[in-house]
Protein backbone atom coordinates (compact mmCIF):
# COMPACT_ATOMS: atom_id res chain seq x y z
CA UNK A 1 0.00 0.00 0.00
CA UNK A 2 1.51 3.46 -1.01
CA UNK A 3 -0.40 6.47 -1.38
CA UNK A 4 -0.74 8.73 -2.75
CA UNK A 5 8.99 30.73 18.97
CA UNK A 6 10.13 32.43 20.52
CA UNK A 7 13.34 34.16 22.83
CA UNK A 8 15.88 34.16 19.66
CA UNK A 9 17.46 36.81 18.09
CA UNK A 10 16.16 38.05 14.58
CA UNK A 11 18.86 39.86 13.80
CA UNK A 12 21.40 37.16 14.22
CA UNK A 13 23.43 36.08 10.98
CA UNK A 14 24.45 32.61 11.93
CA UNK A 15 22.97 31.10 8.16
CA UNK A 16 20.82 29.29 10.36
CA UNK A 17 16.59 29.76 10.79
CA UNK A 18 15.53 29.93 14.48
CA UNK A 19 12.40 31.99 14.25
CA UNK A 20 10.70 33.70 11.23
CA UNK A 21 7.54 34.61 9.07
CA UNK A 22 8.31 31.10 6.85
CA UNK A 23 6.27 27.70 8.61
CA UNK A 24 8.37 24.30 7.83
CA UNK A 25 5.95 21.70 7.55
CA UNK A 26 6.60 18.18 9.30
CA UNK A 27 3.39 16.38 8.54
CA UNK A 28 -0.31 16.34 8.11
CA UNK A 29 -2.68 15.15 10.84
CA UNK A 30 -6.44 14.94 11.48
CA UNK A 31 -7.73 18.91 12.33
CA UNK A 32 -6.55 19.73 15.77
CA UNK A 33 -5.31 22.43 17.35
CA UNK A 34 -2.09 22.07 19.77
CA UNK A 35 1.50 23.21 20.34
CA UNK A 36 4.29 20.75 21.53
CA UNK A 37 7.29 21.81 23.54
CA UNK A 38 10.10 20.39 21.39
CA UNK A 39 13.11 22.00 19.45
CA UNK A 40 12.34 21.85 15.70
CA UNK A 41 14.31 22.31 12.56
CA UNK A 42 16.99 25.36 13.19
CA UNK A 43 16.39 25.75 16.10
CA UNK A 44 12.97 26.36 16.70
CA UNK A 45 11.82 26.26 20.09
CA UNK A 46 8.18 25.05 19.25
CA UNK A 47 5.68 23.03 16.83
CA UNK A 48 2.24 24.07 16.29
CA UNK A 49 -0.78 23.10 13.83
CA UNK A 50 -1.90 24.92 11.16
CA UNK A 51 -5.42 24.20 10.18
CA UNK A 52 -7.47 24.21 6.98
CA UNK A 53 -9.91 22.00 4.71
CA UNK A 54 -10.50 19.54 7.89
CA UNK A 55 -6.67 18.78 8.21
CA UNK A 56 -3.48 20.49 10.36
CA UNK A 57 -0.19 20.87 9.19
CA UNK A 58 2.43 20.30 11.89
CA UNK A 59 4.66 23.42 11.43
CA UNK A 60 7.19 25.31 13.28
CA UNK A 61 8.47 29.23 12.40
CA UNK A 62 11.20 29.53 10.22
CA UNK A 63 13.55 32.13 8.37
CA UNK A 64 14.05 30.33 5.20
CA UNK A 65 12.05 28.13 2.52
CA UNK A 66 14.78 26.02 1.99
CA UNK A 67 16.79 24.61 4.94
CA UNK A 68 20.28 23.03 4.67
CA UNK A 69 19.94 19.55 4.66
CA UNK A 70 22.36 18.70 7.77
CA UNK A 71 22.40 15.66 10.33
CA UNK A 72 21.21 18.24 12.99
CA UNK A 73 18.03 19.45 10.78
CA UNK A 74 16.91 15.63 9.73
CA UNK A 75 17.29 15.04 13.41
CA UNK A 76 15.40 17.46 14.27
CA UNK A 77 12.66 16.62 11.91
CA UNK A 78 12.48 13.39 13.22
CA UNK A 79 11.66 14.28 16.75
CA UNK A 80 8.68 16.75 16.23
CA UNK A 81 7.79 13.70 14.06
CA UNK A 82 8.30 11.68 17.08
CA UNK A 83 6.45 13.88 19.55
CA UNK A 84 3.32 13.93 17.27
CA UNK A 85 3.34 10.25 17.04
CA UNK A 86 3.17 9.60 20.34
CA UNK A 87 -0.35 11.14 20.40
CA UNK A 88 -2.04 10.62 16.80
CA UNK A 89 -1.73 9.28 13.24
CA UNK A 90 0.60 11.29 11.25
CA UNK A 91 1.22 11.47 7.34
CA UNK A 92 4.63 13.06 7.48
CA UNK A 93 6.31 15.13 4.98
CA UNK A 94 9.77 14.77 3.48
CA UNK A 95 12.52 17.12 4.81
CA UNK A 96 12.51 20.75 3.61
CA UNK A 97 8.78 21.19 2.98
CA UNK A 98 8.61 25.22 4.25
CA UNK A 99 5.66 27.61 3.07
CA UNK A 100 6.86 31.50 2.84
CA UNK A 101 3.23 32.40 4.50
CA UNK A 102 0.80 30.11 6.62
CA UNK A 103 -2.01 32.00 3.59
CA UNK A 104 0.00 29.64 1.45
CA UNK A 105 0.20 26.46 3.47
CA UNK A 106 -3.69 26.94 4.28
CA UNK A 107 -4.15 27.15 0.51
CA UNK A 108 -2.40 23.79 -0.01
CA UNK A 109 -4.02 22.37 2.60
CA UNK A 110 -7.53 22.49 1.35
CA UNK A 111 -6.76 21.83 -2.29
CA UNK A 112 -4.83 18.20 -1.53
CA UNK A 113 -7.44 17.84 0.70
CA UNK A 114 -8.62 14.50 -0.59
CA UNK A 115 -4.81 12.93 -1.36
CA UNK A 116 -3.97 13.79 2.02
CA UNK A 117 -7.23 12.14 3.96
CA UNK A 118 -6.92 9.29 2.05
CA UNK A 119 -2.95 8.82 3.36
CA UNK A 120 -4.39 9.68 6.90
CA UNK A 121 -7.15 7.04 6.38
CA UNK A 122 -4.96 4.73 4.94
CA UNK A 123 -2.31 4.85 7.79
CA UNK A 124 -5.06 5.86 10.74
CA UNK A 125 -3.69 4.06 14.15
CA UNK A 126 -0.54 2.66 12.58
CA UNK A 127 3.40 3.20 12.78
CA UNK A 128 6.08 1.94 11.71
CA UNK A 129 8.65 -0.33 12.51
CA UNK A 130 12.33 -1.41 10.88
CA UNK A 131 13.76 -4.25 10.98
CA UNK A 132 17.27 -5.19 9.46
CA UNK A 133 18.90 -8.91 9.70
CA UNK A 134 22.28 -8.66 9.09
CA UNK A 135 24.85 -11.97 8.48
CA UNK A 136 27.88 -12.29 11.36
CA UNK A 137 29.78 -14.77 8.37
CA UNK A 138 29.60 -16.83 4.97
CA UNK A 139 27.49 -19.96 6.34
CA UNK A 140 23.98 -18.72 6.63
CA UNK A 141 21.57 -19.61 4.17
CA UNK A 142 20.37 -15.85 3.19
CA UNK A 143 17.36 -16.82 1.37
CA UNK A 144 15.79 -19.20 4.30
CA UNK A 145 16.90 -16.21 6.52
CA UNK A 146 14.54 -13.95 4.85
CA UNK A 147 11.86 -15.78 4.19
CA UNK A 148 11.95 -16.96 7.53
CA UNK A 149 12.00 -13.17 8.56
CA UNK A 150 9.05 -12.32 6.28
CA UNK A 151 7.06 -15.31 7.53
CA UNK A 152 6.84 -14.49 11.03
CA UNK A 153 6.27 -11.00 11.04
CA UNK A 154 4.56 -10.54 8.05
CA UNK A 155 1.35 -11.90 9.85
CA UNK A 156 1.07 -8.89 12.56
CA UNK A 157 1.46 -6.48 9.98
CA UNK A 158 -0.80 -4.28 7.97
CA UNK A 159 1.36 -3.69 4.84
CA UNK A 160 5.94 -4.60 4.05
CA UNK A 161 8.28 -2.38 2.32
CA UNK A 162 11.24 -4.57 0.79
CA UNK A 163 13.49 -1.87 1.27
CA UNK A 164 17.22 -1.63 -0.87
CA UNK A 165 19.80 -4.13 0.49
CA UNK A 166 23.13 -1.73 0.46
CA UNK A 167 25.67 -3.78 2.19
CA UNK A 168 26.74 -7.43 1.40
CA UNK A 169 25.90 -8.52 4.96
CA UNK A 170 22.87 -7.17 4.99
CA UNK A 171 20.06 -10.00 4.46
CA UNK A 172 16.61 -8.11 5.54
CA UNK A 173 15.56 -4.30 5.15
CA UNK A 174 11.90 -4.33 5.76
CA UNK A 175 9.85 -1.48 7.33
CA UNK A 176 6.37 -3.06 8.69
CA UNK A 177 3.18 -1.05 8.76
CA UNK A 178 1.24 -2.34 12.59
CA UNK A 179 -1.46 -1.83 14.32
CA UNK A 180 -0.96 -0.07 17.66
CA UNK A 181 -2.39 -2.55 19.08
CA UNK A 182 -0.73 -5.33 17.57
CA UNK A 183 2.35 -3.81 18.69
CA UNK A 184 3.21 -6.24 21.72
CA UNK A 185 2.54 -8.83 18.74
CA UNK A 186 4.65 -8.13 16.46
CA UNK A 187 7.60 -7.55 19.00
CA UNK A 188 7.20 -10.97 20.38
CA UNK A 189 7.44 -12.28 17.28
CA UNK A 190 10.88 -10.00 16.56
CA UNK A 191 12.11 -11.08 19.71
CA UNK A 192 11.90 -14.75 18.39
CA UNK A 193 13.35 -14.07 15.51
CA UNK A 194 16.32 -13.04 17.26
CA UNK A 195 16.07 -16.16 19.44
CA UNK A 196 15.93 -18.56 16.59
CA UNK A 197 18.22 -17.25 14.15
CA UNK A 198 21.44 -18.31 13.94
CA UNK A 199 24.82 -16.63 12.53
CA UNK A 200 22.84 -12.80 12.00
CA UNK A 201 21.56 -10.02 13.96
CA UNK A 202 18.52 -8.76 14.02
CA UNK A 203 18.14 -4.75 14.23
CA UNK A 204 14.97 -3.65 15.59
CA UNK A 205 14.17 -0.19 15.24
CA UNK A 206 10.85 2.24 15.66
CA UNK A 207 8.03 3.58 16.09
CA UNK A 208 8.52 5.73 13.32
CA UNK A 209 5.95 7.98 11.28
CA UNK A 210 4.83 5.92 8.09
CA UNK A 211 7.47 7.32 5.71
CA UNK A 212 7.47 4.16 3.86
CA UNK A 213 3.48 4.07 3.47
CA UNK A 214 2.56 7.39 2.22
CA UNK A 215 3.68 9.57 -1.11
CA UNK A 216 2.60 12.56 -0.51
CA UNK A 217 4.62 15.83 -1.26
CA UNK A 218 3.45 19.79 -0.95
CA UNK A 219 4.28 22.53 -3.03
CA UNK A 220 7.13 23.52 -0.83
CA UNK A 221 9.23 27.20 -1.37
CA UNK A 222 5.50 28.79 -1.90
């Protein structure tokens, strides 16, 4: 399934955003109005909803429309991302969606109105969960290994993405679409994995938002 501020200087020339009149968008949830205490792409020191059409964008101020793509930005992505998930289904955006005027974002809002319910709908009480197998030598049989992997996860899942194999050791790199509350499910059924399978490792990662689930991408730089 794949569908489609506050307290910083202004004036300071550091080439990084802290506050601004520009939103950077992390994802798109259900209407709702709240404000979570959590430092946000350069160094913003909140993230906030934006609502229009029936939908909220999670946003936080910014000073540019096009953010530099660092470890410390992705990162910070990632945990507003986080924070959101631990409350509510989220369709997140890639990094550097930004809007130069929340007039803008509301605009884009209510004309992908029906692309972005349908992700919400489509992902609604769901996150998602990594898991990598990699080989500690030469003797394991890779293709039992995977299909082993597949077969006893695959069941407490909603939905796999095979994802791209980039190291030689690496025998599994799968991202799994659950249930909330099949979570305790499917992480007895990892934890057997790792039990049963000899010669690899098994690298267990998540909740994350559904990255792997949704397609959706805004008109970003507006």
């Amino acid at each position: 399934m794949r569908s489609a501020a506050a307290g910083i200087d202004p004036a300071a020339d550091s080439g990084e955003f802290m506050t601004g009149d520009h939103l950077y968008v992390y994802g798109i949830v259900p209407a709702a109005d709240f404000e979570l205490d959590v430092e946000g792409v350069g160094g913003a020191e909140r993230a906030y909803t934006v609502t229009a059409g029936g939908l909220s964008a999670v946003v936080s101020d910014a000073d540019t429309t096009d953010p530099d793509r660092t470890t410390e930005s992705m990162t910070a992505h990632d945990r507003v991302l986080s924070a959101v998930l631990d409350e509510r289904t989220v369709v997140p955006m890639s990094f550097g969606m930004a809007f130069n005027d929340e007039r803008t974002l509301r605009n884009v809002l209510s004309g992908g109105r029906r692309a972005f319910q349908t992700a919400l709908d489509e992902v609604e009480g769901t996150v998602e969960l990594g898991v990598k197998v990699v080989a500690n030598g030469s003797t394991i049989d890779r293709a039992s290994a995977r299909s082993d992997t597949r077969d006893r996860l695959e069941p407490t899942a909603v939905d796999v993405v095979e994802n791209d194999l980039f190291s030689d050791r690496l025998l599994v790199n799968d991202a799994y679409l659950v249930e909330r509350a099949d979570r305790d499910a499917f992480d007895e059924a990892v934890g057997e994995l790792e039990r049963d399978l000899d010669d690899a490792v098994v690298q267990y990662t998540g909740p994350f938002a559904p990255y792997n689930f949704v397609d959706i991408r805004i008109g970003a730089q507006q």
